[in-house]
Protein backbone atom coordinates (compact mmCIF):
# COMPACT_ATOMS: atom_id res chain seq x y z
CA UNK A 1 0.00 0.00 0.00
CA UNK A 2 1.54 3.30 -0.79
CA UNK A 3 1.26 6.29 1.23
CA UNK A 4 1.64 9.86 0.25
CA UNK A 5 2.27 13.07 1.71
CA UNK A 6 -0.52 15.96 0.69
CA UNK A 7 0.63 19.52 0.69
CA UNK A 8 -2.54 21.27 1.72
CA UNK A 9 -2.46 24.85 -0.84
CA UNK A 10 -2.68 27.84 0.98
CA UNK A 11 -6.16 29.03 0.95
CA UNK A 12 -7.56 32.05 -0.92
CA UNK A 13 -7.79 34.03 2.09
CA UNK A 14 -4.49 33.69 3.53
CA UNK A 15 -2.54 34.87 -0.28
CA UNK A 16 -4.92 38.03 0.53
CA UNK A 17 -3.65 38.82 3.24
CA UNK A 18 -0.24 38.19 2.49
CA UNK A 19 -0.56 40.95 -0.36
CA UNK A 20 -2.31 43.07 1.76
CA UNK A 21 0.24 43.05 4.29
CA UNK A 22 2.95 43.76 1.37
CA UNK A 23 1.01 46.34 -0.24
CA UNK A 24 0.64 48.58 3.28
CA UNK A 25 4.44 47.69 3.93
CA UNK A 26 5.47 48.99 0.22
CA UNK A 27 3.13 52.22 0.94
CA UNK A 28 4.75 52.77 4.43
CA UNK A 29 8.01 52.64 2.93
CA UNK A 30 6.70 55.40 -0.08
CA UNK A 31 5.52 57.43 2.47
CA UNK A 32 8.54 57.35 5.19
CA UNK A 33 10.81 58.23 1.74
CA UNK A 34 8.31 60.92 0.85
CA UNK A 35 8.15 62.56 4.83
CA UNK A 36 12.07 61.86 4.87
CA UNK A 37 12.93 64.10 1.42
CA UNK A 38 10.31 66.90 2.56
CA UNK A 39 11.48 67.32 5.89
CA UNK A 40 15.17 67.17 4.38
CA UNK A 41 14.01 70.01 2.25
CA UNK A 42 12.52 72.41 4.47
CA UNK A 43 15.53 72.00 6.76
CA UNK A 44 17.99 72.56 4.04
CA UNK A 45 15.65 75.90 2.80
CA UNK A 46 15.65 76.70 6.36
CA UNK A 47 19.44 76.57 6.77
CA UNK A 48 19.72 78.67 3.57
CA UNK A 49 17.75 82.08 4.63
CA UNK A 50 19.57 81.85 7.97
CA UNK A 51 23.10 81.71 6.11
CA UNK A 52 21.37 84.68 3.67
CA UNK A 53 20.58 86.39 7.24
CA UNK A 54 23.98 86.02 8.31
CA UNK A 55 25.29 87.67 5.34
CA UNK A 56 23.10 90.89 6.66
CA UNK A 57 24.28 90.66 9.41
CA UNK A 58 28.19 91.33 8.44
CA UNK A 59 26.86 94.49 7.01
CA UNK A 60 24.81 95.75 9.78
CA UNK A 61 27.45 95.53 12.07
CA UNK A 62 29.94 97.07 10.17
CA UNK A 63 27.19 100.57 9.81
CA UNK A 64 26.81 100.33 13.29
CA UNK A 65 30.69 100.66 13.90
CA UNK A 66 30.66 103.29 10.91
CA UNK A 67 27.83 105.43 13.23
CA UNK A 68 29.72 106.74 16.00
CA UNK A 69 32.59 107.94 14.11
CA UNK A 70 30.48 109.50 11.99
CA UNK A 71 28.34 111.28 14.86
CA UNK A 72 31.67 111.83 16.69
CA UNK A 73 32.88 113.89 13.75
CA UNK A 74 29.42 115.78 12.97
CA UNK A 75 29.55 116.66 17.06
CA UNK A 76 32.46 119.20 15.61
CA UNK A 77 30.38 121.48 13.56
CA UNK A 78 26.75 120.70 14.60
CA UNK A 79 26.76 122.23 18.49
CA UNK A 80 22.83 123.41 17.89
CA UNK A 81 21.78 119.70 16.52
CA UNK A 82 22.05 118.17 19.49
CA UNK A 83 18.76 116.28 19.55
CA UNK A 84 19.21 115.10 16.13
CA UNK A 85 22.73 113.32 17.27
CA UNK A 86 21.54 112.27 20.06
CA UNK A 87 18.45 110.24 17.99
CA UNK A 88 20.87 108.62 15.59
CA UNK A 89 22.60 107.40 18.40
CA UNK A 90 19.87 106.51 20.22
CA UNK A 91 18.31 104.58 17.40
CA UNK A 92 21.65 102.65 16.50
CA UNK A 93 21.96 101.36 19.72
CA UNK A 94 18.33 100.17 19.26
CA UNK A 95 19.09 98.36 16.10
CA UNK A 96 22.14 97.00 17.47
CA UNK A 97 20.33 95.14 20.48
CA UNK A 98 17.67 94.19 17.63
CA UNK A 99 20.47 92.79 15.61
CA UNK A 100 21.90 90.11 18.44
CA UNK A 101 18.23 88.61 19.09
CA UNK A 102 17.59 88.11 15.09
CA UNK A 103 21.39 87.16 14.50
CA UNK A 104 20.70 84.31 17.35
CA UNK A 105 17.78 82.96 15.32
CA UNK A 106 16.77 84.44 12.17
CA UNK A 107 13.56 81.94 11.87
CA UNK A 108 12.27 83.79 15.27
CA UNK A 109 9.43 86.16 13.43
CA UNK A 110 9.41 87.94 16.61
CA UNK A 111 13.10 89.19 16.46
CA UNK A 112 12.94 90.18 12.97
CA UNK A 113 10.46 92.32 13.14
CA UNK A 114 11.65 93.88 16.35
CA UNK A 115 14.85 94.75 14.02
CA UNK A 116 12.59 95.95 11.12
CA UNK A 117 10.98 98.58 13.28
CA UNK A 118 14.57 99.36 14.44
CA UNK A 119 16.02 99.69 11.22
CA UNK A 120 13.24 102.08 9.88
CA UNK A 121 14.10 103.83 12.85
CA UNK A 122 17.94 104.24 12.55
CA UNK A 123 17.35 104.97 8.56
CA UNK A 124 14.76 107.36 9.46
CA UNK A 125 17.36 109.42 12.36
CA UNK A 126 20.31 109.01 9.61
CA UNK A 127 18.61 110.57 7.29
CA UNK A 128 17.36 113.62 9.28
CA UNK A 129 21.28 113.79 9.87
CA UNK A 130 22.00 113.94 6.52
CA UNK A 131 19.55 116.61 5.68
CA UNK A 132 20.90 118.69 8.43
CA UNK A 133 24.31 118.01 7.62
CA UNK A 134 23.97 120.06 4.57
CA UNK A 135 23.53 123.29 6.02
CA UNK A 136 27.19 123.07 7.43
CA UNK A 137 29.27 123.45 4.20
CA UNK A 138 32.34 123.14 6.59
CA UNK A 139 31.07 119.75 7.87
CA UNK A 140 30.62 118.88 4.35
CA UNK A 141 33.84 119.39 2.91
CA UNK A 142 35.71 117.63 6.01
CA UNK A 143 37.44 114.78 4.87
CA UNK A 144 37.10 112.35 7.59
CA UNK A 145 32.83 113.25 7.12
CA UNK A 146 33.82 112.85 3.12
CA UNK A 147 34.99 109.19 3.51
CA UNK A 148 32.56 107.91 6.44
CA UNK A 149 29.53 108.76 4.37
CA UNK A 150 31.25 107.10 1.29
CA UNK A 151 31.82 103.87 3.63
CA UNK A 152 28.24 104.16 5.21
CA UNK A 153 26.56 104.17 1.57
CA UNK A 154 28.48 101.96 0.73
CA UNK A 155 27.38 99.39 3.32
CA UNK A 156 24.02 100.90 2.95
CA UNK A 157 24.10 99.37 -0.97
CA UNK A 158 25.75 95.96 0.48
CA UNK A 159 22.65 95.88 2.94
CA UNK A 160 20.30 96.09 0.23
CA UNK A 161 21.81 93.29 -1.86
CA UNK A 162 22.07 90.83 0.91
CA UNK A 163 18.28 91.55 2.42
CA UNK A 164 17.22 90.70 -1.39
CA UNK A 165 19.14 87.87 -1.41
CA UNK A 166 17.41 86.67 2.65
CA UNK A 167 13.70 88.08 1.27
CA UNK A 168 14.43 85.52 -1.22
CA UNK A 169 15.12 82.63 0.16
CA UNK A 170 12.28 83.54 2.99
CA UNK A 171 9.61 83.42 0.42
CA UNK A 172 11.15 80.22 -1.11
CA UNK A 173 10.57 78.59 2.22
CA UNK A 174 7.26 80.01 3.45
CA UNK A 175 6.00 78.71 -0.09
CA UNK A 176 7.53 75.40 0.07
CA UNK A 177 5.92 74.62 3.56
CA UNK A 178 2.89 75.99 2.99
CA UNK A 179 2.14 74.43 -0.11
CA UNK A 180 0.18 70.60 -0.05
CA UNK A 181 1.23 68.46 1.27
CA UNK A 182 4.21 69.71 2.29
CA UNK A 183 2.53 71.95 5.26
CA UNK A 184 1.60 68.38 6.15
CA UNK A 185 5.07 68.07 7.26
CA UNK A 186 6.06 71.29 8.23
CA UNK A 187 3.01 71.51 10.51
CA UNK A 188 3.95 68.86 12.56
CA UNK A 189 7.45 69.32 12.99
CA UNK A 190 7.03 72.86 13.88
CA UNK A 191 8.62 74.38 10.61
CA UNK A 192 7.33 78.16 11.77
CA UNK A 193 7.20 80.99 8.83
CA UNK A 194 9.68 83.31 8.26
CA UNK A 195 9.53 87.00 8.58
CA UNK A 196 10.65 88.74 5.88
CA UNK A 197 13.18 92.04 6.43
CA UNK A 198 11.15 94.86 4.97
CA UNK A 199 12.10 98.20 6.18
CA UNK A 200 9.97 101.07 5.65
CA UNK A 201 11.04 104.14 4.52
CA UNK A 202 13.08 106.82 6.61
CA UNK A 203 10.28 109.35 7.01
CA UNK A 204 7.72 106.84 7.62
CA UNK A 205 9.12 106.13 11.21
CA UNK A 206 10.60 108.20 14.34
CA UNK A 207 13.74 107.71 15.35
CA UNK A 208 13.74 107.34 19.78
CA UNK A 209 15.23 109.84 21.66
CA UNK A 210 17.85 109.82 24.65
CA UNK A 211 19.61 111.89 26.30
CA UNK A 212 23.85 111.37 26.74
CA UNK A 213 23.57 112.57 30.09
């Protein structure tokens, strides 16, 4: 008499499952690639508006070394402006505070804006001293006034370039994580918006006031 083995076949239901386990393993793996490359993304955008900040922030601390000389040499020929020194330093030493909180983290909306309102406040003091300055020809034509102004414009153009260059890569990022699905992603690993560094124009803001005594 001859005996046999019999293989029982997997059943119908079992191969289903089988493909339905593969099939949510495959997606998981899709999806951990996909949260993976946009969370690598935002994090790289990220890392290039603060690099884009920190090319600012060369420039604003070079004007605010450039200020005091230049207020120190104006002092000379402007005895009756004494307020309107006083405000440009005043307002520097504003921005410069500003400066060190946005400098520490550029992504901190808070900060920047804090520095917006004291840039638009130091542009708005140096250019009252500007349009004062030119009622002293002597102050004018004083070389040491001649070549600070030269250097402060000249940072003032450098400023310009790199806060096109951060505005830039700010809106690049705010788009990217607020666009579907990537918000998805940003949302929950706290990928905040950016502020972008707008400042108004000089006239458009007051300059604070302080006394040097």
């Amino acid at each position: 008499m001859t005996t046999g083995i019999i293989l029982a076949e997997p059943s119908t239901l079992a191969l289903g499952a089988l493909a339905l386990i593969g099939g949510l393993i495959v997606v998981a793996i899709i999806f951990g690639f996909f949260v993976i490359g946009v969370y690598n993304k935002l994090v790289t955008l990220r890392n290039r508006f603060k690099n884009a900040y920190a090319q600012i922030d060369v420039q604003l601390k070079r004007r605010y070394d450039l200020i005091p000389n230049l207020v120190e040499t104006a002092k000379g020929y402007m005895a009756h402006e004494r307020n309107t020194l006083e405000a440009v330093i005043a307002a520097r030493n504003v921005a410069y505070a500003a400066s060190k909180g946005a400098a520490s983290n550029p992504g901190d909306a808070s900060a920047m804006k804090s520095l917006v309102s004291a840039e638009s406040g130091l542009g708005g003091a140096l250019s009252r001293l500007m349009v004062v300055s030119e009622q002293y020809p002597d102050l004018k034509a004083n070389q040491n006034m001649m070549q600070l102004t030269e250097e402060l414009t000249s940072t003032e153009n450098k400023i310009s370039f790199a806060r096109q260059a951060y505005n830039d890569s700010v809106m690049t990022y705010n788009t990217d994580r607020e666009v579907f699905p990537s918000n998805l992603i940003a949302n929950t690993f706290n990928f905040a918006a950016a502020e972008l560094f707008v400042v108004d124009k000089p006239e458009q803001k007051d300059a604070p006031k302080v006394s040097f005594s």
